[in-house]
Structures are given as C-alpha cells and as structure tokens.
C-alpha atoms as a PDB file:
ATOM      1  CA  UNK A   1     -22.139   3.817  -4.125  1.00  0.00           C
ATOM      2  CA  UNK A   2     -19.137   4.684  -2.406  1.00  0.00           C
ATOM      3  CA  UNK A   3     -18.758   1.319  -0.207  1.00  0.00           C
ATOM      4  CA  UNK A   4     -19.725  -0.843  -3.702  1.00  0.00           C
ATOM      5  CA  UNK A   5     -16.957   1.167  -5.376  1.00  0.00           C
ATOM      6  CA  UNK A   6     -14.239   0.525  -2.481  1.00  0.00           C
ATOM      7  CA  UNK A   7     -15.815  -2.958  -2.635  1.00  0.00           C
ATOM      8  CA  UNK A   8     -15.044  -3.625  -5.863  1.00  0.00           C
ATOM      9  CA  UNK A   9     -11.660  -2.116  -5.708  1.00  0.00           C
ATOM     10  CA  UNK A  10     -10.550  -4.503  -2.865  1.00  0.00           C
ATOM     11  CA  UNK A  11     -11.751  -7.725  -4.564  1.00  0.00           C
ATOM     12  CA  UNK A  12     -10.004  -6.700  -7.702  1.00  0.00           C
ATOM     13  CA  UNK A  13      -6.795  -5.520  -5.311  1.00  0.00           C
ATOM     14  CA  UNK A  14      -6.864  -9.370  -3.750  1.00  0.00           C
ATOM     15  CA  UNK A  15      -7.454 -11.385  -6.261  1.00  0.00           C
ATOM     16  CA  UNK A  16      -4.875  -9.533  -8.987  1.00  0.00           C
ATOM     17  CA  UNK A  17      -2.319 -11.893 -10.351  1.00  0.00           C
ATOM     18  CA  UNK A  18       0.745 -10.043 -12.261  1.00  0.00           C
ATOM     19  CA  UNK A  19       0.639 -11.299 -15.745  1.00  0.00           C
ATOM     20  CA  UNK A  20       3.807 -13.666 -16.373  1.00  0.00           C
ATOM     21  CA  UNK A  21       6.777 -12.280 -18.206  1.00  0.00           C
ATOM     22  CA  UNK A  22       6.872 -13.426 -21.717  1.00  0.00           C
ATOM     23  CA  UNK A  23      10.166 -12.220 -23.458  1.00  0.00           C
ATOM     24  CA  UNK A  24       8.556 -12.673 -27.042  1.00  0.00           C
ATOM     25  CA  UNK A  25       5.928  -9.488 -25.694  1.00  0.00           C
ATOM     26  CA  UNK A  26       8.764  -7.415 -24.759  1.00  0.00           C
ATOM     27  CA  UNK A  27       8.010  -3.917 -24.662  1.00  0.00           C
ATOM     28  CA  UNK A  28       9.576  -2.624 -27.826  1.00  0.00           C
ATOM     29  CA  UNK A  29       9.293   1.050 -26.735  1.00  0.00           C
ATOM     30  CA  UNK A  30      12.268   0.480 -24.478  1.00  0.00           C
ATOM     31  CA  UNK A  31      14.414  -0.374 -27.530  1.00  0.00           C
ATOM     32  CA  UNK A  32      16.373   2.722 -28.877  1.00  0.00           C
ATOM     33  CA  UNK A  33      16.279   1.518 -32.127  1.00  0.00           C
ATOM     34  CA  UNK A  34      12.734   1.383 -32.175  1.00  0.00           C
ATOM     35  CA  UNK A  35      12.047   4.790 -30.479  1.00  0.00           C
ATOM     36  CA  UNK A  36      14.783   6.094 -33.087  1.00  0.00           C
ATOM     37  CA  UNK A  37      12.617   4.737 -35.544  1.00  0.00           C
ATOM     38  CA  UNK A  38       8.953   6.417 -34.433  1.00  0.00           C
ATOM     39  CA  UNK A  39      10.647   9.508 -33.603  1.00  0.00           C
ATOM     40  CA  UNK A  40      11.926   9.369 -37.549  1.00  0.00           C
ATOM     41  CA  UNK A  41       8.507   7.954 -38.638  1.00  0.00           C
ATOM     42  CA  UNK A  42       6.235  10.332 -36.832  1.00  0.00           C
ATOM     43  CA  UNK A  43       8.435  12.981 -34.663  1.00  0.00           C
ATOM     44  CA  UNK A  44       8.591  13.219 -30.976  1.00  0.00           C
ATOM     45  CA  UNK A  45       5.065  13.574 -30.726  1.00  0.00           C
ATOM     46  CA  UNK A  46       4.301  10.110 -32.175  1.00  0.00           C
ATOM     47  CA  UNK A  47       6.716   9.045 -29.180  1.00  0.00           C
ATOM     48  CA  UNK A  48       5.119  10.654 -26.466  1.00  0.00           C
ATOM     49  CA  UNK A  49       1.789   9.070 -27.687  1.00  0.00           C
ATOM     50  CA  UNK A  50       3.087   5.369 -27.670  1.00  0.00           C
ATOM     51  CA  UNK A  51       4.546   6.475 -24.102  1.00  0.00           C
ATOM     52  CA  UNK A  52       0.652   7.532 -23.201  1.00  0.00           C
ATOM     53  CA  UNK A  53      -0.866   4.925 -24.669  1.00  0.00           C
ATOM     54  CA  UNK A  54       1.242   2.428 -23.189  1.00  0.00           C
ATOM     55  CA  UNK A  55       0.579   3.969 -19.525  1.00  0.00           C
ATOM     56  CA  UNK A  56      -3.299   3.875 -19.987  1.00  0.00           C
ATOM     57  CA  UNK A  57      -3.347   0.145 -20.894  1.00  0.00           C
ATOM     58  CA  UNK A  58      -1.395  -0.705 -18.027  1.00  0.00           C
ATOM     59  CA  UNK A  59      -3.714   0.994 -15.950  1.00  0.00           C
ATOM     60  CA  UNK A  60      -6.328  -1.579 -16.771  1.00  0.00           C
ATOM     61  CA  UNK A  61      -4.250  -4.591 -15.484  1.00  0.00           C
ATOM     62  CA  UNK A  62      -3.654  -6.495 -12.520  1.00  0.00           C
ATOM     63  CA  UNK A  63      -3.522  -3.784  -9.128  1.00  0.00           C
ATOM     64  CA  UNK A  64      -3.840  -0.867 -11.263  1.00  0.00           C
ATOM     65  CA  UNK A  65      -7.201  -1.332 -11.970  1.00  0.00           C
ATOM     66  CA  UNK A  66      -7.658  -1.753  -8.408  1.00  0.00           C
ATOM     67  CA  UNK A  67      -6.586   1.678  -8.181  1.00  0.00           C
ATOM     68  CA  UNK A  68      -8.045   2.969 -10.795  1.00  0.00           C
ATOM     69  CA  UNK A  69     -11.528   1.668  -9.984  1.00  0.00           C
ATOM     70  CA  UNK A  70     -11.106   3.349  -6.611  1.00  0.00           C
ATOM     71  CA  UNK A  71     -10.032   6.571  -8.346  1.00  0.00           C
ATOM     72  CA  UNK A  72     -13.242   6.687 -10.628  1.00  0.00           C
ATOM     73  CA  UNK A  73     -15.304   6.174  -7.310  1.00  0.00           C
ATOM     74  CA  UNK A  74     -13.763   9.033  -5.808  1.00  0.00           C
ATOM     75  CA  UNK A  75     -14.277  11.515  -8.781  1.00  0.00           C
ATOM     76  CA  UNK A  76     -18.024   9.900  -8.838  1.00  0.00           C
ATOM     77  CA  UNK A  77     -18.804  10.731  -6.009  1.00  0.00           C
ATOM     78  CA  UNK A  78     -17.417  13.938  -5.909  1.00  0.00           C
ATOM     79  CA  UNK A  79     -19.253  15.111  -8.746  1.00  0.00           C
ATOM     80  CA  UNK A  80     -22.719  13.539  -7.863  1.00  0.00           C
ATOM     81  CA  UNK A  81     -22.072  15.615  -4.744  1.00  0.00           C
ATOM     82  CA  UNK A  82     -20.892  18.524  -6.053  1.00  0.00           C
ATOM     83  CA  UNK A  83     -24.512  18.608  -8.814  1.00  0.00           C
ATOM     84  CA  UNK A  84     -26.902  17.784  -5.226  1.00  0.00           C
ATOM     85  CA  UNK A  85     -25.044  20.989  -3.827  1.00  0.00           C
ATOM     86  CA  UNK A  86     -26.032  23.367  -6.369  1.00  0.00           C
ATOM     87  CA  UNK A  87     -28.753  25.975  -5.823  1.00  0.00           C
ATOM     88  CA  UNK A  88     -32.418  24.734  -7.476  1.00  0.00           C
ATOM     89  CA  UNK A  89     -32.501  27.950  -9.323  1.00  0.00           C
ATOM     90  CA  UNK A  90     -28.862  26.457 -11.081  1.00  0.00           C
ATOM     91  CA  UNK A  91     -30.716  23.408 -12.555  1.00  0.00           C
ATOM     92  CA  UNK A  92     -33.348  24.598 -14.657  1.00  0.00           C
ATOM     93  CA  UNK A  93     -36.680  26.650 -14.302  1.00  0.00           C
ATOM     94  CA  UNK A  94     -38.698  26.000 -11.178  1.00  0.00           C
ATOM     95  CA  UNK A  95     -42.002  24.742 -12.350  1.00  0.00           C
ATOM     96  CA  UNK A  96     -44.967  26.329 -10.340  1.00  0.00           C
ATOM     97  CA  UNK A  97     -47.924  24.599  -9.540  1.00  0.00           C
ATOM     98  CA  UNK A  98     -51.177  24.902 -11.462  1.00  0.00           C
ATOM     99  CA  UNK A  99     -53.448  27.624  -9.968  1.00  0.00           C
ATOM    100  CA  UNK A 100     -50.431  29.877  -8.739  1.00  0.00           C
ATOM    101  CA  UNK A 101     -49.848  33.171 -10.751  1.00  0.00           C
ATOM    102  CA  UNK A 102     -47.519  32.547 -13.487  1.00  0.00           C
ATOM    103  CA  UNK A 103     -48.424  28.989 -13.523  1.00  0.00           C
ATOM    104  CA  UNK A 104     -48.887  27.333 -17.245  1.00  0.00           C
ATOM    105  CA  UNK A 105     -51.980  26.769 -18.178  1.00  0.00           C
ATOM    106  CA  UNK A 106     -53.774  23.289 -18.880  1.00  0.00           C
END
C-alpha cells in the first residue's frame, strides 16, 4: 500500500502542469473591496471560510495533490498499523470454539 501510495504521488508530482494564469479568474478574495464586502455580508467568520475553502481546493491541483496524496498514505498507513497493534481482547469478544466450556451452543 505504502509503495502504490508513494507511486502514485510521484506520477502525479511529474506529470503536474501549473494551470495557466487567466486574469478574468482572478482570485477575488485578494480584492479589499470584496473582502470588505463578505466581512459586511457575513462577518469575519464568512471570511475566514472563503480563506479555508479556497486553501482546500488548491490542495487538489497540480503538485499539491502530489502532496496531498502522499499525506493520506502516510495517515493510512499509520492508522491500519496502529488497529493491527491493538490487543485481540480490544476488538471484540473472542469467539471460543465449539466443545470448549463457555462455547455457544449449535
């Protein structure tokens, strides 16, 4: 899992092109007017949401996902890792096997 991850995350780093500028998609939360305007519209809150939201879509373009898609392999890992590394007795109940005392019966 770990080498498909980094795999993928290579490929994606290579091949990555940075999207052209277009000055018609400017960003219009770098305008003070326009911040002025949500701030007025929705309060400083409303801001820092446009500010989030702006910052998780660019994750998902060009050599941020790269990084991103190694990111997620890391925390996947970690965690599959971290459930194998638990004690059985963490999991659920232990079934016994029929015959055994305290075994259910068929």
């Amino acid at each position: 899992m770990v080498v498909v991850g980094f795999a993928s995350a290579l490929v994606i780093y290579l091949f990555a092109q940075a999207a052209p500028y277009d000055p018609l998609l400017d960003d219009p939360l770098g305008r003070k007017k326009y911040a002025h305007e949500m701030r007025v519209m929705g309060g400083s809150l409303n801001l820092l949401m446009a500010d989030l939201q702006d910052w998780f879509e660019a994750q998902w373009q060009d050599k941020e996902l790269a990084r991103s898609v190694a990111l997620l392999t890391i925390a996947t890992v970690l965690s599959f890792r971290f459930m194998a590394s638990l004690p059985r007795g963490d999991r659920g109940p232990k079934s016994k096997p029929p015959g055994e005392p305290g075994a259910p019966k068929a």
